[in-house]
Protein backbone atom coordinates (compact mmCIF):
# COMPACT_ATOMS: atom_id res chain seq x y z
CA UNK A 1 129.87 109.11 95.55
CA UNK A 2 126.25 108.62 95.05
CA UNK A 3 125.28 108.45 91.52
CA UNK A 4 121.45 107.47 92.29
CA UNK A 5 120.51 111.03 92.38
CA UNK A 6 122.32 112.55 89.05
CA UNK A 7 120.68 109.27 87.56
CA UNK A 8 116.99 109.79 88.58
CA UNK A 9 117.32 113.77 87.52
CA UNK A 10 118.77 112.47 84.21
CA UNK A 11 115.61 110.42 83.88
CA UNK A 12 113.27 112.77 84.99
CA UNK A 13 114.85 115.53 82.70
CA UNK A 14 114.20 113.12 80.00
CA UNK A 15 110.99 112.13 80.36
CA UNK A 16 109.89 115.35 81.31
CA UNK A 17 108.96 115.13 84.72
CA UNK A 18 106.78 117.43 86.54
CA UNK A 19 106.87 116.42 89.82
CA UNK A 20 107.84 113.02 91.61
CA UNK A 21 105.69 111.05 93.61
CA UNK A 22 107.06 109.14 96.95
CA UNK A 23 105.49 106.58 99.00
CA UNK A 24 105.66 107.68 102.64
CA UNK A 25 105.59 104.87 105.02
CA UNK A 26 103.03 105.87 107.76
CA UNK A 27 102.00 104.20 111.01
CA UNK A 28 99.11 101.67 111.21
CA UNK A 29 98.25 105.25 113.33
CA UNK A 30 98.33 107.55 110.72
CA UNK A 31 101.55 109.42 112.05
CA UNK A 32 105.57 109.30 110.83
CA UNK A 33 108.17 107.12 112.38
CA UNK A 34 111.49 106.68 111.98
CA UNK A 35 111.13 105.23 108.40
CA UNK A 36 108.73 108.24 107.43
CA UNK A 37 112.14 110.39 108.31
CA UNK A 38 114.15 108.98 106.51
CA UNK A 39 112.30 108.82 103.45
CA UNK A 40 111.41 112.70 103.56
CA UNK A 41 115.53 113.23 104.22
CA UNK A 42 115.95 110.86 100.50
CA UNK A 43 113.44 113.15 99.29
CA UNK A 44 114.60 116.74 99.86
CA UNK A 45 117.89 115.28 98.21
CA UNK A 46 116.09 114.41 95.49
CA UNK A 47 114.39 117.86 95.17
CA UNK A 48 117.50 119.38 95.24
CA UNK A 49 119.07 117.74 92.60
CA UNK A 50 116.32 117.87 90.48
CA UNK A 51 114.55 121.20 91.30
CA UNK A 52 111.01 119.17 90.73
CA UNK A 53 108.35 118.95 93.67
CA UNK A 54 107.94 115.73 95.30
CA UNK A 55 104.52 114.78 96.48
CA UNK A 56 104.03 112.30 99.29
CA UNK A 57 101.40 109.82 99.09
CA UNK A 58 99.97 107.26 102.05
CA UNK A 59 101.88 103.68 101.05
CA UNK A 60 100.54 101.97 103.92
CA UNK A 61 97.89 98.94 102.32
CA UNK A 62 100.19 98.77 99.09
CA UNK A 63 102.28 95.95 99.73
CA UNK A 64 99.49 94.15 101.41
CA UNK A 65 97.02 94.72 98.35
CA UNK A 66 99.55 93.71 96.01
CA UNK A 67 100.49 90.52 97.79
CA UNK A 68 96.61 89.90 97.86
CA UNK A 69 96.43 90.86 93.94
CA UNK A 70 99.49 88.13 93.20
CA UNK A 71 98.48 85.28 95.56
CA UNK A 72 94.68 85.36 94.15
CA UNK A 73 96.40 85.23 90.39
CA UNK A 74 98.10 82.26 91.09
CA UNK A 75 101.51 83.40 90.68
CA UNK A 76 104.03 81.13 92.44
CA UNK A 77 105.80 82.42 95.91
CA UNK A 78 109.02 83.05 94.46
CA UNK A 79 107.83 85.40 91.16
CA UNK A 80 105.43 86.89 94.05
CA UNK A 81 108.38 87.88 95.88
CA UNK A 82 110.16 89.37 93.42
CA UNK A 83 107.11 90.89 91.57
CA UNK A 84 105.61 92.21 94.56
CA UNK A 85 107.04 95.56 95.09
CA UNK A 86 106.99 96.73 91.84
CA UNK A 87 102.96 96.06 91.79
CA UNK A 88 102.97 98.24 95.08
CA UNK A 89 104.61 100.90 92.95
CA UNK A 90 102.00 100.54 90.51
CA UNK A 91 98.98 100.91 93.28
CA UNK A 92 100.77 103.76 94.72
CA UNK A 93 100.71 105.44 91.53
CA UNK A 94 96.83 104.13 90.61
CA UNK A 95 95.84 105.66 94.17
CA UNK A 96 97.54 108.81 93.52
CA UNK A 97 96.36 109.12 89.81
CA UNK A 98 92.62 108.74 91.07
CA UNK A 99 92.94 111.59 93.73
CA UNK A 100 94.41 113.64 90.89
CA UNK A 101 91.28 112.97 88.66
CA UNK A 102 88.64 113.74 91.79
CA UNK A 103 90.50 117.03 92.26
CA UNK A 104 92.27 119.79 91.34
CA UNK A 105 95.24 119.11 93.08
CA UNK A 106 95.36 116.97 95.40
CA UNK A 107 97.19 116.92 98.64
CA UNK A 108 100.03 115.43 100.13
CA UNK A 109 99.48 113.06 103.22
């Protein structure tokens, strides 16, 4: 039994969530693969256990920016590797939180 789901809606109840943001792995293209699927099927499980909208937002230069961000600090490979998705998190959210502030509302990718 999956317990992942109850747990984030538990969270989000908590914190009073509005809506959730994903990172949706596009193409160097521009268009969904395979991965892109699956993340959209995680996501309408997600918005069905926690009745909030999800928003999709580009993640494609994240990981790559963050790696950049890490290696010019000077962190060591090992803390890199382990801090690195979590600062792609972060830029996903920055990216998203700047659209936001340009506009009204802004839209998915």
């Amino acid at each position: 039994m999956r317990t992942d789901l109850s747990q984030l809606a538990r969270t989000a109840r908590e914190n009073e969530v509005e809506r959730i943001l994903v990172g949706l792995p596009l193409q160097m293209s521009g268009t969904e693969g395979r991965q892109a699927e699956y993340v959209r099927e995680f996501a309408g499980r997600l918005e069905r256990e926690t009745g909030l909208p999800i928003v999709f937002w580009d993640e494609r230069f994240t990981t790559v920016e963050a790696n950049r961000v890490l290696r010019e600090s000077g962190i060591g490979l090992e803390k890199r590797v382990k801090a690195v998705d979590k600062l792609a998190a972060v830029i996903l959210l920055e990216s998203y939180l700047e659209a936001l502030a340009l506009s009204d509302e802004p839209t998915e990718v």
